[in-house]
Protein backbone atom coordinates (compact mmCIF):
# COMPACT_ATOMS: atom_id res chain seq x y z
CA UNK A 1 -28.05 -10.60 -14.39
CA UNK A 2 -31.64 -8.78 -14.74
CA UNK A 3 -31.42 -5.42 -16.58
CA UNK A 4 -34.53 -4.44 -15.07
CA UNK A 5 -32.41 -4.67 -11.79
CA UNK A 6 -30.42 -1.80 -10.28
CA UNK A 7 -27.32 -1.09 -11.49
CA UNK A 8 -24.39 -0.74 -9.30
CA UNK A 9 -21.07 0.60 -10.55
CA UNK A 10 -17.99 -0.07 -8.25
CA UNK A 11 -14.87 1.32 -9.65
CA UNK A 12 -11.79 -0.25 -7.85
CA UNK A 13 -10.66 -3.94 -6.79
CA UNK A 14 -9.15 -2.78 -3.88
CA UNK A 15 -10.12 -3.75 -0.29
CA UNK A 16 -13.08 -0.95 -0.11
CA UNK A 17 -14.16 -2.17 -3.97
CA UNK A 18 -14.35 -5.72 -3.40
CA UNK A 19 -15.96 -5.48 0.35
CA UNK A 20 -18.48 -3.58 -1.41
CA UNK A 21 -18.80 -6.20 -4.00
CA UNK A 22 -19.37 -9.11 -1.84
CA UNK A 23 -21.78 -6.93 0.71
CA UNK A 24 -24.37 -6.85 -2.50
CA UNK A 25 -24.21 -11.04 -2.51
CA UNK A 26 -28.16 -12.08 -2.59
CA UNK A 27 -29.03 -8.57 -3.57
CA UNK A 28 -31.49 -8.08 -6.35
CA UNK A 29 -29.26 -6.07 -7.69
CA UNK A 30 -26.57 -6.09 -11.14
CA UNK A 31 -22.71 -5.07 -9.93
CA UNK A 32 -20.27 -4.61 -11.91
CA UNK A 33 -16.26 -4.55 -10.51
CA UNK A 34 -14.04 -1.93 -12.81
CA UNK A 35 -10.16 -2.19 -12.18
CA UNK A 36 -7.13 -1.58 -14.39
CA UNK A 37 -5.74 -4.57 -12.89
CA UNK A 38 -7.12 -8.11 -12.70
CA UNK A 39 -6.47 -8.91 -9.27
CA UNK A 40 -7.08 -7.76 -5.46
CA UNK A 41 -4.25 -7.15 -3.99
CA UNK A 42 -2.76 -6.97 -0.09
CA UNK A 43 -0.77 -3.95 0.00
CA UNK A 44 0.39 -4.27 3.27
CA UNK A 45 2.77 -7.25 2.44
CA UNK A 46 3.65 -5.66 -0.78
CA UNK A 47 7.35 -4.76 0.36
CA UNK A 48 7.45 -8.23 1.44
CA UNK A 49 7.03 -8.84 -2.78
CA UNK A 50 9.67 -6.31 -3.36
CA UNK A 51 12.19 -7.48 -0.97
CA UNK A 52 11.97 -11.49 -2.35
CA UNK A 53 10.69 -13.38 0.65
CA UNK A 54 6.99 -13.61 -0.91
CA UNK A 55 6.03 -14.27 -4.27
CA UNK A 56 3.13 -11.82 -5.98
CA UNK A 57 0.79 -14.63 -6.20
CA UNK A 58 0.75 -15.03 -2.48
CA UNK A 59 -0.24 -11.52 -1.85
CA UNK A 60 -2.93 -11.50 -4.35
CA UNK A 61 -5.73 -12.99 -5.96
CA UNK A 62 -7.38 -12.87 -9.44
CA UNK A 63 -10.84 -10.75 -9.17
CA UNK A 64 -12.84 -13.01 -11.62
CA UNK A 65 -11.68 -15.81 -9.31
CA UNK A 66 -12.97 -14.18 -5.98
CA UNK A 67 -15.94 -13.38 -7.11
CA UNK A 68 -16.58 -16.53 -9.29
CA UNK A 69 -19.23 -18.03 -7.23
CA UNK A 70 -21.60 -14.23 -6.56
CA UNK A 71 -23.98 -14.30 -9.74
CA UNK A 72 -24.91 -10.69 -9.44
CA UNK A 73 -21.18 -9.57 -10.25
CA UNK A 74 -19.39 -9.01 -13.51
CA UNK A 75 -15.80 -7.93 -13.79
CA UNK A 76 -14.07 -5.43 -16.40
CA UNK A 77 -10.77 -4.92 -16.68
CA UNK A 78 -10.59 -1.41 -17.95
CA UNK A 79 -9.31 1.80 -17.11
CA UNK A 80 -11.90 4.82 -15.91
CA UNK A 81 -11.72 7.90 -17.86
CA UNK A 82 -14.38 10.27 -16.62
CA UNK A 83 -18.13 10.28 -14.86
CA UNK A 84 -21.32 11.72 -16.41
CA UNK A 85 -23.21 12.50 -13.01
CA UNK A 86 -26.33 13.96 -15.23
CA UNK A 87 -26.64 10.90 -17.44
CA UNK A 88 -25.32 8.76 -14.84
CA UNK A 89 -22.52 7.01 -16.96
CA UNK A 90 -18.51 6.00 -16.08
CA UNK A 91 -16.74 6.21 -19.22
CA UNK A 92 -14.14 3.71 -20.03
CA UNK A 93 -11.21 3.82 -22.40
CA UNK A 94 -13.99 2.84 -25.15
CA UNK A 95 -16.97 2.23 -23.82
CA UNK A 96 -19.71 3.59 -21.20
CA UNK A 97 -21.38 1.69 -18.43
CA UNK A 98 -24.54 2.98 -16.66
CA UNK A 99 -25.47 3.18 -13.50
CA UNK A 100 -28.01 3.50 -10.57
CA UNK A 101 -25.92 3.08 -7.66
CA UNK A 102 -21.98 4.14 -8.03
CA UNK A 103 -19.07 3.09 -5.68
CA UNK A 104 -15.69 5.07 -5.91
CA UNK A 105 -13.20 2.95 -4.40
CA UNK A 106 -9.63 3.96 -6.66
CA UNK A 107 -6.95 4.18 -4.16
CA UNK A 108 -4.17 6.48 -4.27
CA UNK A 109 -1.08 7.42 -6.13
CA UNK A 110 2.57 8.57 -4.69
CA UNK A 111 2.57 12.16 -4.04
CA UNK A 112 6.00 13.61 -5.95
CA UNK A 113 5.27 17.32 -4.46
CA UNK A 114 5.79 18.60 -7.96
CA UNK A 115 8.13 16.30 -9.80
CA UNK A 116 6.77 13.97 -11.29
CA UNK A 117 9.66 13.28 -13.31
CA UNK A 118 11.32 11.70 -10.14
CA UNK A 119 8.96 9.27 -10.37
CA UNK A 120 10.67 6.71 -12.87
CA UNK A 121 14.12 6.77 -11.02
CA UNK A 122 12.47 6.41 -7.08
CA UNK A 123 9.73 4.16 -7.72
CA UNK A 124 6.46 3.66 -5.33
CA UNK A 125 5.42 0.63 -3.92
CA UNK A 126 1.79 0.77 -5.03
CA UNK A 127 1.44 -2.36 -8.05
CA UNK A 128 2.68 -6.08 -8.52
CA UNK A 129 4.71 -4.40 -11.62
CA UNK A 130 6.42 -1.79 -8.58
CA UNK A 131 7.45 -4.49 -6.29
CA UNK A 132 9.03 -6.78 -9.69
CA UNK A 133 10.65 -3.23 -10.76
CA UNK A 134 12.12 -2.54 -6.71
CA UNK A 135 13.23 -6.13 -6.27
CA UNK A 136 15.26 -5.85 -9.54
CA UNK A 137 16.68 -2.36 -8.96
CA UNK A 138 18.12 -3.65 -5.40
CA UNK A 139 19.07 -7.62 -6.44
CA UNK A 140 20.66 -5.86 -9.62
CA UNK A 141 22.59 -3.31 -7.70
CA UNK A 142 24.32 -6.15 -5.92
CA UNK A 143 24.96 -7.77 -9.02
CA UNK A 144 27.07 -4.72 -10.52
CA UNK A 145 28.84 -4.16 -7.26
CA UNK A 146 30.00 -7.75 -7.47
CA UNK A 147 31.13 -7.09 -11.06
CA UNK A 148 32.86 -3.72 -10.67
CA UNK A 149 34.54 -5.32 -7.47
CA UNK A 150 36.02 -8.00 -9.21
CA UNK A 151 36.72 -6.24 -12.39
CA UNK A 152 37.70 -3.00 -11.49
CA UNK A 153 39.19 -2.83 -8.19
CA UNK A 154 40.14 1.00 -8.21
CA UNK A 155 36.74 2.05 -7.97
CA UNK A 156 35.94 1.64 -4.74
CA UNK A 157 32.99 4.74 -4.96
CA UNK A 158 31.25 3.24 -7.53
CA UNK A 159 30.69 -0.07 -5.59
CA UNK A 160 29.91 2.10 -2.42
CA UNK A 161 27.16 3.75 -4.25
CA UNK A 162 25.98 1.04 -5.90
CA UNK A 163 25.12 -0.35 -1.79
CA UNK A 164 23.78 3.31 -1.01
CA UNK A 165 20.10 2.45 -0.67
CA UNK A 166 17.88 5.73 0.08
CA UNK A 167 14.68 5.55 0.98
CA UNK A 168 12.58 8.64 0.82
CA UNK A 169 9.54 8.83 3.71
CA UNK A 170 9.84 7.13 7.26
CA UNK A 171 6.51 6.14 7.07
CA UNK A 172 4.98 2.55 7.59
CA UNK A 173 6.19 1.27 4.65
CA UNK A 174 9.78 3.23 4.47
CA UNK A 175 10.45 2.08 7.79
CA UNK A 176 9.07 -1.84 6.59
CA UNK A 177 10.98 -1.56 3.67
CA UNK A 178 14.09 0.04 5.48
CA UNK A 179 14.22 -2.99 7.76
CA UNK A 180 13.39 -5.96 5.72
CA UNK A 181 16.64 -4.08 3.48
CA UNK A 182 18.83 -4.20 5.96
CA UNK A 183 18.38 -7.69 7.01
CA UNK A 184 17.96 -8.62 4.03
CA UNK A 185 21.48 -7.72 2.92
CA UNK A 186 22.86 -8.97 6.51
CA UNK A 187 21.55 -12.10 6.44
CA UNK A 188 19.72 -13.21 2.82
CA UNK A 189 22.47 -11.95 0.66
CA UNK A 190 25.62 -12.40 2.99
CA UNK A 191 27.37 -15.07 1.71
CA UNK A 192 26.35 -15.20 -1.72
CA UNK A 193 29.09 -12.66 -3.15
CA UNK A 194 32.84 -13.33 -3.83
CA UNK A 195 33.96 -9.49 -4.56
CA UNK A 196 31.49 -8.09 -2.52
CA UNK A 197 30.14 -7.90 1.09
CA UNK A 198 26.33 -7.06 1.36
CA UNK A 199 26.57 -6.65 5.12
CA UNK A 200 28.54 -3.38 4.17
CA UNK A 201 25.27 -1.89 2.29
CA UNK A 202 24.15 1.30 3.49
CA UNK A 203 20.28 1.68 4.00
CA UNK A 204 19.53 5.32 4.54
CA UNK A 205 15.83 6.65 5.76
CA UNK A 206 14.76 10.48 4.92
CA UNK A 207 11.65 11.78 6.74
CA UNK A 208 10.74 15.42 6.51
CA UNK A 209 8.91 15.26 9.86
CA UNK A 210 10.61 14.98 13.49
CA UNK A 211 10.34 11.02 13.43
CA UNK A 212 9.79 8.21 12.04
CA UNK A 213 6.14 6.58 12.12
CA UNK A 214 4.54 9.73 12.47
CA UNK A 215 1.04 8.28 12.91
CA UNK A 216 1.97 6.18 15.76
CA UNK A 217 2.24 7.41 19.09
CA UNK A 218 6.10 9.23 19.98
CA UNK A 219 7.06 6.43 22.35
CA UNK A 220 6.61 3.55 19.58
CA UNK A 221 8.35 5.51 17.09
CA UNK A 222 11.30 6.24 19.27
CA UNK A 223 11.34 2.41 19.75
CA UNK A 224 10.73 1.61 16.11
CA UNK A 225 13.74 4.27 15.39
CA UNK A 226 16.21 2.55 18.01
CA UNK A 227 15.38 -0.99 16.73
CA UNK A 228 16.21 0.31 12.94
CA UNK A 229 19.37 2.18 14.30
CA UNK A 230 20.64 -1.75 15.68
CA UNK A 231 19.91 -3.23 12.29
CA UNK A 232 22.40 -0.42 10.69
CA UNK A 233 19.84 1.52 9.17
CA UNK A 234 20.87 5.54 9.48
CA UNK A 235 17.85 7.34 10.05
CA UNK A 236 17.65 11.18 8.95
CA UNK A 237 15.05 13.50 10.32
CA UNK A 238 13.82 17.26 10.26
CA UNK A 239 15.89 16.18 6.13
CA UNK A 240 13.82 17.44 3.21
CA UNK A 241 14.78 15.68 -0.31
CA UNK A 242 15.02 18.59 -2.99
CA UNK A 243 16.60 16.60 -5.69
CA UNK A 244 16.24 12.97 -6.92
CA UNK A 245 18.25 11.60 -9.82
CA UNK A 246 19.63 8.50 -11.24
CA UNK A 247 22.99 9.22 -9.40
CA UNK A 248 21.25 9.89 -5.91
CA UNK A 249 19.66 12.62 -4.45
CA UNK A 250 20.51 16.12 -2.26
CA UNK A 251 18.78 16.18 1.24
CA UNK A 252 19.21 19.59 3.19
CA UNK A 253 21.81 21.14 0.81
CA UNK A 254 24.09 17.45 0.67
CA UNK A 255 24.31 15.36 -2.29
CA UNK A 256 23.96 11.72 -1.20
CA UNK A 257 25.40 9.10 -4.44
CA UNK A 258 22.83 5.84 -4.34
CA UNK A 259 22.08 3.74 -7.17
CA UNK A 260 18.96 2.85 -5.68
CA UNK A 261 16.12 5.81 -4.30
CA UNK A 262 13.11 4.47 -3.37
CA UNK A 263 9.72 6.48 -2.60
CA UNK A 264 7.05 6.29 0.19
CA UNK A 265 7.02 9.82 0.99
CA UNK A 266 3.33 10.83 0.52
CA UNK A 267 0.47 9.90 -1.31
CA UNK A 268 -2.20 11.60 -3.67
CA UNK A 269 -5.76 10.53 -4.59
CA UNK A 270 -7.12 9.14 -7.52
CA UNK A 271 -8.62 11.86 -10.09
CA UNK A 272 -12.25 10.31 -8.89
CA UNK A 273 -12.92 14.24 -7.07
CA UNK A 274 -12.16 15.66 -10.72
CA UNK A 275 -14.27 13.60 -12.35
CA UNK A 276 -17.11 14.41 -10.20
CA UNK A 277 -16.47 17.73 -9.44
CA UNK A 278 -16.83 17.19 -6.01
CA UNK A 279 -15.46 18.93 -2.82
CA UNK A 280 -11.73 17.51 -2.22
CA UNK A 281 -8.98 17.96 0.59
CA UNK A 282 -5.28 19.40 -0.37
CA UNK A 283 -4.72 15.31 -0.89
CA UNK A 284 -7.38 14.95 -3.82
CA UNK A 285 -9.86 13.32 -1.43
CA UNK A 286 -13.65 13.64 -2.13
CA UNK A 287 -15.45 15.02 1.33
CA UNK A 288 -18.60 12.81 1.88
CA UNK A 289 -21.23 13.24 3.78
CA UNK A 290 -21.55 11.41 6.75
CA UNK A 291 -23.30 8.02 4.92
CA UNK A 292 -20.25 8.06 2.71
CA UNK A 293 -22.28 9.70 -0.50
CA UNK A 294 -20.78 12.19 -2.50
CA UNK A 295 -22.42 16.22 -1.42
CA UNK A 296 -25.67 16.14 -4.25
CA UNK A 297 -25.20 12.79 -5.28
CA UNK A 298 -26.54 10.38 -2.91
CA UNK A 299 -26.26 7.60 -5.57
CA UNK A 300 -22.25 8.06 -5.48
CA UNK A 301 -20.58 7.24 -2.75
CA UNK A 302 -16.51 7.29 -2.62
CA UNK A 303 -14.71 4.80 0.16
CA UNK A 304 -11.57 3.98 1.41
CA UNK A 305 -8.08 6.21 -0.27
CA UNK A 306 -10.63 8.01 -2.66
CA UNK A 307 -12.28 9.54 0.44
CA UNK A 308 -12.08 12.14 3.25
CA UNK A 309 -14.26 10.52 5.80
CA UNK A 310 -14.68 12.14 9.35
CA UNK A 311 -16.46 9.46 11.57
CA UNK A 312 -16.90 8.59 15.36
CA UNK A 313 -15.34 5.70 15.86
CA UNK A 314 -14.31 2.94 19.11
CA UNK A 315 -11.50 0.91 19.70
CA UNK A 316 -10.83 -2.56 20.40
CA UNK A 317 -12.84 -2.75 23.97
CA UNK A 318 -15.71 -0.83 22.50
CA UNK A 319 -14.59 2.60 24.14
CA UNK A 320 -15.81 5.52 22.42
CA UNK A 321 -13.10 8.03 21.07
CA UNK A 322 -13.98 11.34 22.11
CA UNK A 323 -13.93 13.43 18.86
CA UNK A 324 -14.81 12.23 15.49
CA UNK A 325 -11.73 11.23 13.66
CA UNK A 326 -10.66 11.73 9.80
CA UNK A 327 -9.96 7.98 9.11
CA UNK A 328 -6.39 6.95 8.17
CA UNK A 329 -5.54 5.44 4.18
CA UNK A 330 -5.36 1.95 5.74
CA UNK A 331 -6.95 -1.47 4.91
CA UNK A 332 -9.54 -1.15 7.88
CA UNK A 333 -11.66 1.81 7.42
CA UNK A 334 -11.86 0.67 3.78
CA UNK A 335 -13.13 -2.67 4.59
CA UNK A 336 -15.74 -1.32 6.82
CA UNK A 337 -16.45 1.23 4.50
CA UNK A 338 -17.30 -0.97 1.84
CA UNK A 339 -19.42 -3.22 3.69
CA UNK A 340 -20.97 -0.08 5.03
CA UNK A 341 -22.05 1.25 1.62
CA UNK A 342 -23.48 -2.09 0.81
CA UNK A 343 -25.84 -2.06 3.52
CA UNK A 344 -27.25 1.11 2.61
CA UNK A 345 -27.39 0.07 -1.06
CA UNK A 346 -29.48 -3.19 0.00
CA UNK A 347 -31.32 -1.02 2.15
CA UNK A 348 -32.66 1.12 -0.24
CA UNK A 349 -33.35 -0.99 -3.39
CA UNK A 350 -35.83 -3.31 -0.54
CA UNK A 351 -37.48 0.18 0.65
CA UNK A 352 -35.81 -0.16 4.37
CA UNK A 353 -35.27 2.70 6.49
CA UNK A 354 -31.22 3.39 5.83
CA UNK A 355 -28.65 2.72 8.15
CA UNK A 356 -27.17 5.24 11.42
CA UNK A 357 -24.55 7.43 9.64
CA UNK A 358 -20.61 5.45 9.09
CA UNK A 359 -19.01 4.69 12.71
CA UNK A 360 -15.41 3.54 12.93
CA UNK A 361 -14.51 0.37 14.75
CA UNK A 362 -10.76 1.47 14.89
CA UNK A 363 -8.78 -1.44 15.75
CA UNK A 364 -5.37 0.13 16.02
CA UNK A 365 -2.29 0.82 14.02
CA UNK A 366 0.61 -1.92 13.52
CA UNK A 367 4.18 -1.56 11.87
CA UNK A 368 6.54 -4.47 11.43
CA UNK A 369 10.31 -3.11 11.76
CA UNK A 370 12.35 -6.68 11.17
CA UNK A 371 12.03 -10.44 11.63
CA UNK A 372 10.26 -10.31 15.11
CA UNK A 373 9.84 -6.61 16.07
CA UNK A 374 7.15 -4.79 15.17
CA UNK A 375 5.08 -2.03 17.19
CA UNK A 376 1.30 -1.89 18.40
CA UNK A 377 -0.83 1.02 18.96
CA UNK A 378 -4.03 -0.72 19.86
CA UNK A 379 -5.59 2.23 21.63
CA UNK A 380 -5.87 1.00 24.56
CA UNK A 381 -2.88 -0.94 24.87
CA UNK A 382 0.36 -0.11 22.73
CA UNK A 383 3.40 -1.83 23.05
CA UNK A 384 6.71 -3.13 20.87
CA UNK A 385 8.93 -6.02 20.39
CA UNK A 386 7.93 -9.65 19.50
CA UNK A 387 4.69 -10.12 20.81
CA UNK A 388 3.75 -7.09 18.76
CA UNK A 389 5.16 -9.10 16.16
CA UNK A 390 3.16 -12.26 17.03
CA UNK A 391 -0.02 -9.62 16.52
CA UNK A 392 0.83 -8.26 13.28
CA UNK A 393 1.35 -11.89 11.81
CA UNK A 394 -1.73 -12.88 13.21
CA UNK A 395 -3.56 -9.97 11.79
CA UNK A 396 -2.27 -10.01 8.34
CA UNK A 397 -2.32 -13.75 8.16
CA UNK A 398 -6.14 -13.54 8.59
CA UNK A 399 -7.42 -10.70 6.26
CA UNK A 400 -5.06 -12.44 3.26
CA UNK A 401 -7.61 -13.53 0.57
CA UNK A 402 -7.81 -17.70 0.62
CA UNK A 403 -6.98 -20.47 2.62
CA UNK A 404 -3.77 -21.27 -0.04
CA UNK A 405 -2.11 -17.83 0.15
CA UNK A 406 -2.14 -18.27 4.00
CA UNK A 407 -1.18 -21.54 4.18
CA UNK A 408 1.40 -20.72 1.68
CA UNK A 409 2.89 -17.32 3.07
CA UNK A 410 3.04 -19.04 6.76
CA UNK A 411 5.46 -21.83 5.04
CA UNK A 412 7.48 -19.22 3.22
CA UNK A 413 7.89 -17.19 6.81
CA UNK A 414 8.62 -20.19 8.36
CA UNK A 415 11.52 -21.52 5.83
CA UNK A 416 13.17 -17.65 5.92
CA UNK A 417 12.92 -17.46 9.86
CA UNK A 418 15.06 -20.73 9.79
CA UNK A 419 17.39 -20.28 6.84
CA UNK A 420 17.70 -16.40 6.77
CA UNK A 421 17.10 -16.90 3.09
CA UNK A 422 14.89 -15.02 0.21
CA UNK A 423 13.03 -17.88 -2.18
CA UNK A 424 12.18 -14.85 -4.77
CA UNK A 425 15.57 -14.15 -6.40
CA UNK A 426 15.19 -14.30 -9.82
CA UNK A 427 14.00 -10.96 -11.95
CA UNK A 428 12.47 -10.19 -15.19
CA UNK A 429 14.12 -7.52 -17.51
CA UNK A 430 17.21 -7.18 -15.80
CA UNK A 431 18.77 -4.98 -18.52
CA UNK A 432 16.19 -2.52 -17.08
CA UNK A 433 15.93 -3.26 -13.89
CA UNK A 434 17.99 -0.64 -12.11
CA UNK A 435 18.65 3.09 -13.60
CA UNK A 436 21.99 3.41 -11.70
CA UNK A 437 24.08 5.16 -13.82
């Protein structure tokens, strides 16, 4: 790469980082990719990690390799520490890389409200390392049921909380996660115990707000809820959690014993707004300005979970939503973000007029809740059951990274729709797996 070039920074692998990334292909221009982690990963088949019927590799994909073939791109694994706007520099752990052009694209973080400290015993779902750590804490909590059981008969409570499973949020994934639980234990695990009997595990959902799936319309949440409710899932709304610990947690005044608490109850932004010193929402989001550049900086832009991006937008058919929207911390408006702030970066390093300000081609929400059930808000069309399903396959199937992974993760759907099994049932550091006391 030419150092007389332009420089262009991007900070984050994600899917607004690496749309970015490949946008600048054939530009005259130098990028280089900064991540803390070496690959790209899709987060919306994480749980599917955590819950054994994918392995990680199928989910994600190494940067370096991704980008291998785009000679304007270097990648560096390193961690972001702060952001010289004056001299124009991103300082890493121990080093500094300058820039021209500078892409914020670092995600989120689980929102704790606080307590921070719950953290390490009711794990997120946002790493490789979180789904590894989740499918240990629930395999493992089977494992010491089955031992207590056969050991130590009398204690009955301690093998009934050692099948509580609580999950905090009734969000998109908590309800995902909730589901593929419960049939996991029903069908996966059912005949695998001697002492035991995993159909008897208790999956419990806590959600602050009136429903479930608050982002989706009432009438798909109500049908997401019901569906849950027939796997055996108890559902618990308008049911704040004030206290997590390794022995459970209290929810509206009642202590609830569960081995295993699991959080999806909120998310933060990255400290990219801090380092900039840039306007931010109560979530940590920087507010850009309607080309997606930071307020005073039009060399920084911030995309995807790092930003608070109010855009017009149209749906599927091409109908135009009537009020701008603030666009939702999913893979879409990332993606299009990222290929967004491309343009305008190739735009101006060949002296083109820039592009129309960032519009929104909002192609719907979708929420998988079991084997074949899933709900679809399209916009224009929403409806449940397994053709929503057959759309939410579909749809994930084709933004997975490589022809292997999809090839691969349509074989290991296919194996567990016709065996009711889980091929990912062996975990690393099982002496740490699970802080169940």
């Amino acid at each position: 790469m030419s150092a007389t070039q332009p420089r262009v920074v991007i900070v984050g692998g994600g899917f607004g980082g690496l749309s970015a990334a490949r946008g600048l292909a054939g530009v005259p221009v130098s990028v280089t990719l900064i991540d803390k982690r070496n690959y790209n990963l899709f987060r919306p088949m994480l749980y599917q990690v955590a819950t054994g019927l994918l392995s990680a590799d199928e989910i994600a994909g190494p940067l370096r390799s991704i980008l291998s073939r785009q000679q304007n791109v270097e990648v560096l694994l390193d961690e972001t520490g702060s952001i010289d706007t004056v001299q124009r520099l991103v300082h890493l752990k121990e080093h500094v890389v300058p820039y021209d052009f500078l892409v914020l694209a670092t995600g989120i973080q689980y929102n704790y409200f606080g307590h921070d400290d719950w953290r390490r015993t009711a794990p997120g779902l946002e790493s490789l390392d979180d789904a590894d750590l989740i499918r240990g804490k629930v395999l493992l909590a089977f494992e010491r049921a089955e031992e207590i059981a056969a050991l130590d008969r009398s204690d009955a409570e301690r093998v009934r909380q050692l099948l509580t499973f609580v999950l905090v949020g009734g969000g998109t994934v908590g309800v995902e996660m909730a589901s593929t639980l419960a049939e996991m234990s029903r069908m996966a695990l059912a005949h695998d115990f001697r002492h035991i009997d995993p159909r008897a595990a208790r999956i419990l959902v806590y959600e602050a707000a009136p429903r479930v799936l608050p982002a989706f319309p009432e009438v798909l949440a109500t049908k997401a809820r019901r569906h849950l409710e027939s796997l055996g899932v108890k559902v618990y709304t308008n049911t704040r959690v004030t206290d997590v610990d390794a022995g459970g947690i209290v929810a509206n005044g009642e202590r609830i014993p569960a081995a295993t608490v699991l959080w999806s109850a909120g998310v933060l932004a990255s400290p990219a707004g801090q380092w900039l010193g840039a306007p931010m929402d109560k979530s940590g989001k920087v507010i850009v300005s309607p080309d997606l550049s930071v307020p005073g900086h039009p060399e920084i832009f911030a995309i995807g979970d790092t930003a608070h991006v109010v855009a017009p937008a149209r749906n599927l058919v091409g109908m135009k939503v009537k009020e701008p929207m603030v666009m939702p911390g999913v893979a879409q408006p990332a993606i299009q973000e990222g290929k967004y702030v491309a343009a305008l970066i190739r735009r101006r390093v060949r002296g083109q007029e820039p592009p129309r300000p960032f519009w929104y081609w909002d192609k719907g929400d979708l929420a998988i809740v079991g084997r074949t059930y899933a709900v679809a808000d399209l916009r224009f069309v929403r409806f449940a059951g397994f053709a929503a399903w057959i759309v939410w396959a579909v749809v994930h199937i084709y933004f997975l990274i490589g022809f292997a992974n999809r090839f691969f993760v349509i074989l290991q759907w296919g194996i567990s729709f016709l065996t009711k099994r889980r091929q990912v049932r062996v975990f690393p550091g099982q002496e740490n797996a699970a802080q169940a006391p």
